[in-house]
Protein backbone atom coordinates (compact mmCIF):
# COMPACT_ATOMS: atom_id res chain seq x y z
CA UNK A 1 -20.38 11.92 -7.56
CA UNK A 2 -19.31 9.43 -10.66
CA UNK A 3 -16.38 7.12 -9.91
CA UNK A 4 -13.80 9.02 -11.69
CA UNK A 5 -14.31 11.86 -9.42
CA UNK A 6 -14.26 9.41 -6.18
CA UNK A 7 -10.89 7.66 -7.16
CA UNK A 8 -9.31 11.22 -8.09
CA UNK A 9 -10.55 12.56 -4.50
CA UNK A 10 -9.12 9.01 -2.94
CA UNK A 11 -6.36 8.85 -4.71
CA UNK A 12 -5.26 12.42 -3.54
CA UNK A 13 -5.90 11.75 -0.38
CA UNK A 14 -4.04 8.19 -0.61
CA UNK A 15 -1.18 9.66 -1.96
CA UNK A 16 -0.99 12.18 0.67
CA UNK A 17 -0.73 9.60 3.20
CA UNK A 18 2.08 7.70 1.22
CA UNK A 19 3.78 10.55 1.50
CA UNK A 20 3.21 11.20 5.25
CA UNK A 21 4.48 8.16 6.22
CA UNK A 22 7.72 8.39 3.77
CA UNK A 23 8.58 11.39 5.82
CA UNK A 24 7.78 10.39 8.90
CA UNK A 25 9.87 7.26 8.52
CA UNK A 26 13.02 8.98 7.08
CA UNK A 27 12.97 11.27 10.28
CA UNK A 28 12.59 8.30 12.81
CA UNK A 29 14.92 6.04 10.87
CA UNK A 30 18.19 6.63 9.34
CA UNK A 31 18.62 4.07 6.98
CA UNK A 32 19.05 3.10 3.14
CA UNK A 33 16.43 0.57 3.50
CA UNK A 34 13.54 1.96 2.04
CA UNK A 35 11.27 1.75 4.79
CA UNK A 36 8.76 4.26 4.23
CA UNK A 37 7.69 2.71 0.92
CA UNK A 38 7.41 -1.09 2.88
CA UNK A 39 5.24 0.82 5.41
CA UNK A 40 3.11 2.59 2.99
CA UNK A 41 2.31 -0.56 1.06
CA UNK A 42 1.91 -2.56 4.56
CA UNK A 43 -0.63 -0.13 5.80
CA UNK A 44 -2.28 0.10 2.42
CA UNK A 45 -2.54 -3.68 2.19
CA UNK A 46 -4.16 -3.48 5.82
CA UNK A 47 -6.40 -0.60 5.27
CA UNK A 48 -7.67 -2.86 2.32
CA UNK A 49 -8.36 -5.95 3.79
CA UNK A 50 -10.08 -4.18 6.55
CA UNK A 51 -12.19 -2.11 4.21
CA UNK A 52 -13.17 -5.51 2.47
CA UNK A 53 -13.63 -7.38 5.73
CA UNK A 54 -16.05 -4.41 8.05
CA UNK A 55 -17.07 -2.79 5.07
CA UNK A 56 -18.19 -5.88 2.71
CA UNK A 57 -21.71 -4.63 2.30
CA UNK A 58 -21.13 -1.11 2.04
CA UNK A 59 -17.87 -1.14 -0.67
CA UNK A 60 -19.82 -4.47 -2.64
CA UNK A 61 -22.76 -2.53 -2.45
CA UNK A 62 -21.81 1.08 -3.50
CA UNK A 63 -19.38 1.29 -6.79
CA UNK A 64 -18.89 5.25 -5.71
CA UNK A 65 -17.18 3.85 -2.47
CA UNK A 66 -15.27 0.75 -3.53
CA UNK A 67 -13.86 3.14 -6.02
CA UNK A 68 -12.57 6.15 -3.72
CA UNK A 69 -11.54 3.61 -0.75
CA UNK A 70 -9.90 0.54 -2.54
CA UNK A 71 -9.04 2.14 -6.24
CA UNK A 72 -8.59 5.51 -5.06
CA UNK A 73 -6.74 5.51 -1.17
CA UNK A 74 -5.27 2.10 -1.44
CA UNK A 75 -3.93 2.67 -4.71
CA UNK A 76 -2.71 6.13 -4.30
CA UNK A 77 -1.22 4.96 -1.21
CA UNK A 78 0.70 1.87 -1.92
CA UNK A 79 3.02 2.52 -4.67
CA UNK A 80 4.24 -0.58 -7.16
CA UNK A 81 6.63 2.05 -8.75
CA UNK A 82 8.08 3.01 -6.45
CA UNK A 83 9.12 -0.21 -4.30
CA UNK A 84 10.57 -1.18 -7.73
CA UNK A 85 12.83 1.96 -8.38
CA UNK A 86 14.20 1.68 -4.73
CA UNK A 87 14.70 -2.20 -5.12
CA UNK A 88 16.87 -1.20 -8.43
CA UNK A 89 18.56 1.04 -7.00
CA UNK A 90 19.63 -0.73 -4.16
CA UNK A 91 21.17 -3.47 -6.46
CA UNK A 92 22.92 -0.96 -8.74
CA UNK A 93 24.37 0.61 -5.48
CA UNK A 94 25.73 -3.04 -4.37
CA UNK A 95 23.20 -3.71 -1.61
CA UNK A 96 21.90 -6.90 -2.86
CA UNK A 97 21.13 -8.00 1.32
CA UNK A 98 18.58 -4.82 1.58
CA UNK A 99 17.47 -5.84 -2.12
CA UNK A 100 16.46 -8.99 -1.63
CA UNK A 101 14.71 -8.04 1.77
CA UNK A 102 12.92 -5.22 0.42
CA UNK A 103 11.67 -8.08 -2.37
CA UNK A 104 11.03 -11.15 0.13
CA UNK A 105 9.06 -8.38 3.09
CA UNK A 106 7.19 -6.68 0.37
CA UNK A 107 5.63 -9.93 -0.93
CA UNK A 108 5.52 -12.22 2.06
CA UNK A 109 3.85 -9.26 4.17
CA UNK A 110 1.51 -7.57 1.81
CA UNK A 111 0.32 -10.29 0.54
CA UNK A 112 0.12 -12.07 4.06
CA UNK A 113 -1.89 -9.62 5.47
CA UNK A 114 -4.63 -9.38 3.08
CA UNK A 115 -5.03 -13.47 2.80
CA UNK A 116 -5.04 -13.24 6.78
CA UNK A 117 -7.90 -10.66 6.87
CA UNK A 118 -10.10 -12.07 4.02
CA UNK A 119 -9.51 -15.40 5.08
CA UNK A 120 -12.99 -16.11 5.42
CA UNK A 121 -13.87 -14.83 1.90
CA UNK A 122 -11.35 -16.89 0.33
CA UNK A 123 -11.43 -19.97 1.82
């Protein structure tokens, strides 16, 4: 299997989960905070940091797999365009408190959670 092939399968299946979890949110929680994107990037940022973390040799060893677990899921699951259409539209709507939170949890937790689990790579 070449990479292109391993990032298309991961992607899918990524995306799939995004998905999942944008539906399952919007029936547990009635809000217009956009939840089940913050939760699909939060779990994608975890998934990540735990594939780098238990997985190290396996993903640095094996392009096929670093491409269809970190290119492919985490990318199809977390979605950049997506936070950033919501986050718009939240400000044209007037609802610059949920804006600015979507913005400031995004960030702070995404990015928290993957320095926390590769700690030891990084520092």
């Amino acid at each position: 299997m070449n990479s292109l092939v391993a990032i298309f399968i991961g992607g899918g299946i990524g995306s799939l989960a995004r998905y999942g979890v944008s539906v399952l949110s919007k029936s547990m929680f009635k809000t217009e905070f956009p939840l089940g994107t913050l939760l699909a990037n939060v779990l994608s940022c975890v998934a990540m940091g735990v594939i780098l973390v238990l997985l190290k040799d396996k993903v640095g060893q094996n392009d096929i797999v670093k491409a269809m677990l970190i290119t492919g899921f985490c990318g199809g699951f977390s979605t950049f365009s997506t936070f950033s259409f919501e986050t718009v539209e939240l400000l044209k709507s007037g609802n610059m408190s949920f804006a600015i939170a979507n913005i400031v949890l995004s960030i702070v937790l995404c990015l928290g959670i993957l320095v926390i689990l590769t700690k030891k790579q990084i520092i």
